[in-house]
N, C-alpha and C. Protein backbone atom coordinates (compact mmCIF):
# COMPACT_ATOMS: atom_id res chain seq x y z
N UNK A 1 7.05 24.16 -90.13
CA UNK A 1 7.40 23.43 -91.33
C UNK A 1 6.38 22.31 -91.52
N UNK A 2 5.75 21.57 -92.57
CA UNK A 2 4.81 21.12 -93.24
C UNK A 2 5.36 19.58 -92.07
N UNK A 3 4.48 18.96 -92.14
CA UNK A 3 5.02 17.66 -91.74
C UNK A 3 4.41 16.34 -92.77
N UNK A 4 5.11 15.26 -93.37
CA UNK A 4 4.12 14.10 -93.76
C UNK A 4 4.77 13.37 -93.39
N UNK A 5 3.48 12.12 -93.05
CA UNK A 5 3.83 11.03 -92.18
C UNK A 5 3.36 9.91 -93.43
N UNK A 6 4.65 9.19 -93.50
CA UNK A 6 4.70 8.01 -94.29
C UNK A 6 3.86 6.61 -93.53
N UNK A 7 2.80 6.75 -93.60
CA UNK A 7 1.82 6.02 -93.50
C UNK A 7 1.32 4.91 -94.44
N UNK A 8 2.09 4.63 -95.27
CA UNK A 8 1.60 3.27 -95.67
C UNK A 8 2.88 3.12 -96.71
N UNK A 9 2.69 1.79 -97.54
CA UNK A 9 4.06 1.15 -97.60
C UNK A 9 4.82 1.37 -98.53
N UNK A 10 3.85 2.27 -99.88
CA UNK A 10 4.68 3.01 -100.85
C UNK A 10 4.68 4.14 -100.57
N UNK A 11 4.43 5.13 -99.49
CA UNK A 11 4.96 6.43 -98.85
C UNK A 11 6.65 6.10 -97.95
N UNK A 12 6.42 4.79 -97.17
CA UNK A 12 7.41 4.26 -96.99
C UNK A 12 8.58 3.68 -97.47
N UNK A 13 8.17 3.48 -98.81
CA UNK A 13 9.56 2.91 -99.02
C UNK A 13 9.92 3.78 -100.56
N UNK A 14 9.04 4.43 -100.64
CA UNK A 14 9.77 5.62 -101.66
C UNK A 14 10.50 6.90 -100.59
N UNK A 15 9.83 7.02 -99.36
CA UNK A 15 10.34 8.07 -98.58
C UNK A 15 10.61 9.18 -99.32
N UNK A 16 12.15 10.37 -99.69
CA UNK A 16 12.46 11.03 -100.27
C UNK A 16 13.12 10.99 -101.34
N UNK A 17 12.92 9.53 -101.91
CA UNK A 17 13.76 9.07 -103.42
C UNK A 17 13.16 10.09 -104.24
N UNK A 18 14.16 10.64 -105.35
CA UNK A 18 13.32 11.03 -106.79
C UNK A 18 13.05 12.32 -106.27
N UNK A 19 13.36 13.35 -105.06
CA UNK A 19 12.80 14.63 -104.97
C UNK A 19 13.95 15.21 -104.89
N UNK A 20 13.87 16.61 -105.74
CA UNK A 20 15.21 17.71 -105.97
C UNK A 20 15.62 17.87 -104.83
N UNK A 21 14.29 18.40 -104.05
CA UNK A 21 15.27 18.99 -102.57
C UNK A 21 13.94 18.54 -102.36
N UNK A 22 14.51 18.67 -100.42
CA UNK A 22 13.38 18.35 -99.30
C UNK A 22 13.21 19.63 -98.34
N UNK A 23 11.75 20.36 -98.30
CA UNK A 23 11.65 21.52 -97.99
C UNK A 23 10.47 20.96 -96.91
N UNK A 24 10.32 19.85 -96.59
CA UNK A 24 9.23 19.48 -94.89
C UNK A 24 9.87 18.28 -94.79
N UNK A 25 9.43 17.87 -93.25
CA UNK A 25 9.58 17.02 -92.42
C UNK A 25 8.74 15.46 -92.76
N UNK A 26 9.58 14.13 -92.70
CA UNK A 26 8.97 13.05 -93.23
C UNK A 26 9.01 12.74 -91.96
N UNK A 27 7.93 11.55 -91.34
CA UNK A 27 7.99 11.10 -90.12
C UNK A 27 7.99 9.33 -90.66
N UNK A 28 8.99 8.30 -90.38
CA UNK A 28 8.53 7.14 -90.56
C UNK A 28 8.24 6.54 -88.98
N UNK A 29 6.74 6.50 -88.43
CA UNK A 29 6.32 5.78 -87.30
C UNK A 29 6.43 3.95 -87.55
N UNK A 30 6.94 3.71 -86.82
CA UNK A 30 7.98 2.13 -86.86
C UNK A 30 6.97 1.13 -86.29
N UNK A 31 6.10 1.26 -85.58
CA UNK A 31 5.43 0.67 -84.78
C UNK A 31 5.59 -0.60 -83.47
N UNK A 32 7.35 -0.23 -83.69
CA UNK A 32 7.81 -1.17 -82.34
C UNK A 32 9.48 -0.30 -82.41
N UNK A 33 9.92 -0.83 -81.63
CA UNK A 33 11.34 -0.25 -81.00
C UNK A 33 12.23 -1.02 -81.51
N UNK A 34 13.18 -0.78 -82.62
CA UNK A 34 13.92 -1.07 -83.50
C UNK A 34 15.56 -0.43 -83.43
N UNK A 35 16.44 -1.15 -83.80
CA UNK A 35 17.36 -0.65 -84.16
C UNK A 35 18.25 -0.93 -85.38
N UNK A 36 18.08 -1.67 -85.77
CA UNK A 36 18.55 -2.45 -86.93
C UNK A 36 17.24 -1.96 -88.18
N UNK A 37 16.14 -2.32 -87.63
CA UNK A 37 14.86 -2.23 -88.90
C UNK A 37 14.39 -0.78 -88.80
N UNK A 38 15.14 0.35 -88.25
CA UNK A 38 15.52 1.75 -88.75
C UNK A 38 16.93 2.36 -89.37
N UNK A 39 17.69 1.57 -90.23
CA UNK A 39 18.32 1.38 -91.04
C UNK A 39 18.09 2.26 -92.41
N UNK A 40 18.66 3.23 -92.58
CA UNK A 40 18.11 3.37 -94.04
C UNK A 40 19.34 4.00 -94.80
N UNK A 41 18.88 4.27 -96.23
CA UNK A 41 20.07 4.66 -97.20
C UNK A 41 19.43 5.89 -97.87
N UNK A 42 20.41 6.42 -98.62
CA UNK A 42 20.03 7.92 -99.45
C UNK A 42 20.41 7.56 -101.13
N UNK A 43 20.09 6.37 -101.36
CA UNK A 43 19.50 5.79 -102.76
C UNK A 43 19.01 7.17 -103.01
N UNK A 44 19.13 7.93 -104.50
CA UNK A 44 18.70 8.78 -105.56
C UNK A 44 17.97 9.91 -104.07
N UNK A 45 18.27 10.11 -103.16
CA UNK A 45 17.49 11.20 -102.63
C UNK A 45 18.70 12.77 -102.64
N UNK A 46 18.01 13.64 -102.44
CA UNK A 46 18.82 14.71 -101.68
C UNK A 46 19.94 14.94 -100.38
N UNK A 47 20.55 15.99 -100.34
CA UNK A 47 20.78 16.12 -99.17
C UNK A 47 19.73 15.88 -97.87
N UNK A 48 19.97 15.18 -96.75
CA UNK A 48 18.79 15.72 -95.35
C UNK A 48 19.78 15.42 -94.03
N UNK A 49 18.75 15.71 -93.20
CA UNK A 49 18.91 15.51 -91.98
C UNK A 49 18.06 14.21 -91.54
N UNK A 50 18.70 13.88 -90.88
CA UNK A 50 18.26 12.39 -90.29
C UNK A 50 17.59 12.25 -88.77
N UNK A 51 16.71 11.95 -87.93
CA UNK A 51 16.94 12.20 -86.77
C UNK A 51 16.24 10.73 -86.32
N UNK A 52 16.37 9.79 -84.96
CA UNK A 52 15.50 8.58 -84.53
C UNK A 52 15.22 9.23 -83.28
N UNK A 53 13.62 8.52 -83.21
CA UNK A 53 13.13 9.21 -82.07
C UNK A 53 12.87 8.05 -81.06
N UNK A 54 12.84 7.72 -79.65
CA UNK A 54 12.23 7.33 -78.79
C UNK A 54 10.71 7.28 -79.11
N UNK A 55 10.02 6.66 -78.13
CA UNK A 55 8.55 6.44 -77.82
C UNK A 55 8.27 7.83 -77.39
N UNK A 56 8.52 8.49 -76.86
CA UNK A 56 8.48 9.42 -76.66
C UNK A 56 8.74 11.16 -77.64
N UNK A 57 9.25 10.65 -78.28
CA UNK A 57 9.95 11.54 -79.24
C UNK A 57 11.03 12.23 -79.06
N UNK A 58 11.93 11.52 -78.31
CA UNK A 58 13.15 11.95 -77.85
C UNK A 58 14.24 11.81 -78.56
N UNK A 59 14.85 12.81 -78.83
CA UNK A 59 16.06 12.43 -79.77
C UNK A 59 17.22 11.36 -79.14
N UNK A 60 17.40 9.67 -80.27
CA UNK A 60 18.44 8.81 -79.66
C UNK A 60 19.49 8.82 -80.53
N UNK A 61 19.42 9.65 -81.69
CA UNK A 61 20.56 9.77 -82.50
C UNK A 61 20.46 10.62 -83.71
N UNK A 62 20.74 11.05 -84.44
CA UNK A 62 20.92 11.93 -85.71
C UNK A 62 21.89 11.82 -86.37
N UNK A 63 21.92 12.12 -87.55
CA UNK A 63 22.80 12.50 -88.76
C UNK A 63 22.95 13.86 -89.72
N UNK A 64 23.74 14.58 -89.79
CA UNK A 64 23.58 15.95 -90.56
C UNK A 64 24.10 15.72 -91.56
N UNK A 65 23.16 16.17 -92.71
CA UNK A 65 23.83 16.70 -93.78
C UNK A 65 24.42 15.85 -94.53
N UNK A 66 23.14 13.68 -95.10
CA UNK A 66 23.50 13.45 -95.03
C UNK A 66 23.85 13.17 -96.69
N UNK A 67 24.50 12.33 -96.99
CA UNK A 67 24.80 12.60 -98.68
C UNK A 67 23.93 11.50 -99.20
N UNK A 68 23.94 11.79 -100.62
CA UNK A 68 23.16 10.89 -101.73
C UNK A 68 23.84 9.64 -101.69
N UNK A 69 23.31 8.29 -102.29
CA UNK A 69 24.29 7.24 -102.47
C UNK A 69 25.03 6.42 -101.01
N UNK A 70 24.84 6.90 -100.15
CA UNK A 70 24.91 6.47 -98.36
C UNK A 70 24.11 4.98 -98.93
N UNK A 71 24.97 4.01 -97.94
CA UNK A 71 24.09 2.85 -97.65
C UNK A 71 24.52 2.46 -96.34
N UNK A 72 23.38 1.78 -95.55
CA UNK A 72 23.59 1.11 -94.06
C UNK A 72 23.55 2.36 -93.00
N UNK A 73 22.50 3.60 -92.94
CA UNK A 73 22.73 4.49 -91.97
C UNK A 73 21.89 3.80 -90.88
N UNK A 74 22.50 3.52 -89.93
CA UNK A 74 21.89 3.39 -88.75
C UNK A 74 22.17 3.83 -87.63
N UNK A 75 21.29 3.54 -86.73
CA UNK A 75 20.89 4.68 -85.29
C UNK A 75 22.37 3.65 -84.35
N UNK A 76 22.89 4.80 -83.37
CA UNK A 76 23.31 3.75 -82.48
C UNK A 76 22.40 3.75 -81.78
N UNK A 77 21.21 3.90 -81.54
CA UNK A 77 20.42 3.43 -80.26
C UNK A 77 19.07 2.85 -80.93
N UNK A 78 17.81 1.84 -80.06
CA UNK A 78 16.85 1.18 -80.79
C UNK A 78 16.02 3.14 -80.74
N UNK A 79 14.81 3.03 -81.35
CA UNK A 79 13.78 3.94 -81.68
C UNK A 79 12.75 3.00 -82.25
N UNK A 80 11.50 4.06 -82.10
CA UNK A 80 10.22 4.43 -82.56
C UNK A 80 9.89 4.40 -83.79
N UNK A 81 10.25 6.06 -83.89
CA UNK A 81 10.38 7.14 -85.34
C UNK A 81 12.01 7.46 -85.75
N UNK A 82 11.60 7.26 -87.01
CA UNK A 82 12.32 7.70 -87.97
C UNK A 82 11.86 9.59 -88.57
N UNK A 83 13.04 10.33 -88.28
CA UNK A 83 12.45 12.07 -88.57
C UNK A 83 13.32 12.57 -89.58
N UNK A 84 12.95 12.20 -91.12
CA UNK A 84 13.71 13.48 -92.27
C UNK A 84 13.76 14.63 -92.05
N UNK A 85 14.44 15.59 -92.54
CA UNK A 85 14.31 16.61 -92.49
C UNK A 85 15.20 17.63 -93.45
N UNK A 86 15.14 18.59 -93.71
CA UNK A 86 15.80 19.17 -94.92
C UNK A 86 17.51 19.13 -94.45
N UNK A 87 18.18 19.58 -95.28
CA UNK A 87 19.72 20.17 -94.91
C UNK A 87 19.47 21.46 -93.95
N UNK A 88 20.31 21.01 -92.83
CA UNK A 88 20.82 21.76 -91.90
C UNK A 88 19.95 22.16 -90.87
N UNK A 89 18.33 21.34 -90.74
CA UNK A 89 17.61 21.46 -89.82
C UNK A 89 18.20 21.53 -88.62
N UNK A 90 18.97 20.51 -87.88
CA UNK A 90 19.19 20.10 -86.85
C UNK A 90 20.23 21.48 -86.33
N UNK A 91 21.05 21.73 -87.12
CA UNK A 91 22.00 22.86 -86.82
C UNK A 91 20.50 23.52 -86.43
N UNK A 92 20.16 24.39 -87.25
CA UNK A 92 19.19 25.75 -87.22
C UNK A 92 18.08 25.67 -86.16
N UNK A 93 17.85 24.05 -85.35
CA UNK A 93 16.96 24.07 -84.73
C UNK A 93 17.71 23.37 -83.35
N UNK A 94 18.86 23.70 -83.72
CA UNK A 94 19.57 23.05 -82.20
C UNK A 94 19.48 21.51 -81.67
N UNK A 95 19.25 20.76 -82.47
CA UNK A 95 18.76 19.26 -82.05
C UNK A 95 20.00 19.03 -81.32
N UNK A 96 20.09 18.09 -80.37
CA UNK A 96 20.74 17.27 -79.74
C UNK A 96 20.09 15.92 -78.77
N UNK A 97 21.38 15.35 -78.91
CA UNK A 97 20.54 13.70 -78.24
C UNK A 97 19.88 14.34 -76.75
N UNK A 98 18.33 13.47 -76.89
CA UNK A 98 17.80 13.78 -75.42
C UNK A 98 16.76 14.50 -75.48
N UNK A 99 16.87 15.48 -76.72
CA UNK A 99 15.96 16.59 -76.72
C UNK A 99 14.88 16.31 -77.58
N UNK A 100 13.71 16.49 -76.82
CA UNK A 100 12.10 16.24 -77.50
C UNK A 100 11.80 16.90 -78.86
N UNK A 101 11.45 16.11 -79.97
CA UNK A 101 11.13 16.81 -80.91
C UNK A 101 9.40 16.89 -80.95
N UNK A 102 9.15 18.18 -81.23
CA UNK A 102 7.38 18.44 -80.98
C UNK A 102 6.90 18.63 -82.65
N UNK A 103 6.25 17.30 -82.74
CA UNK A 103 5.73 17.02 -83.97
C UNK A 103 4.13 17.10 -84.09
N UNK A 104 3.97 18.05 -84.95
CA UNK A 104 2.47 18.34 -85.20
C UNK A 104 2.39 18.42 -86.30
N UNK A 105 1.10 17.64 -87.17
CA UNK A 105 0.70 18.14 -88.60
C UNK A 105 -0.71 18.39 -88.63
């Protein structure tokens, strides 16, 4: 699946607002270990999947399937990365806490 990495600050803070559906993977790299300032909402976006990653890229929490109009989603644990992903990734790809996500673009 395609990957883009929100690399600068209007890739960031438009993220997946304003798109019908989400058919690749958004990566937001945080640049310190956060838990609170990986916080986010589904303002005007689609359905997705949510995932926070460790330094490592370890899964510390997820969300499935999550809805439009959501405000205050946050991780229970600090992270890295922030990992979008379409509806029902995590089902179809088995995610669970702990487990390494292998990100290549």
């Amino acid at each position: 699946m395609r990957l883009e990495i929100a690399d600068s600050l209007s890739k960031k803070a438009l993220g997946i607002m304003f798109k019908k559906r989400m058919d690749y993977l958004l990566l937001f790299p945080l640049g310190y270990e956060t838990r609170f300032g990986a916080s986010i909402h589904s303002f005007f976006c689609p359905y997705f999947d949510v995932m926070w990653l460790d330094e490592k890229k370890k899964v510390v929490d997820f969300r499935e399937n999550v809805r439009p109009w959501t405000l205050n989603i946050t991780p229970k644990m600090a992270c890295h990365y922030i990992l979008e992903a379409p509806p029902r990734y995590i089902r179809k790809n088995r995610i669970s806490i702990g487990k390494t996500v292998k990100i290549t673009g």
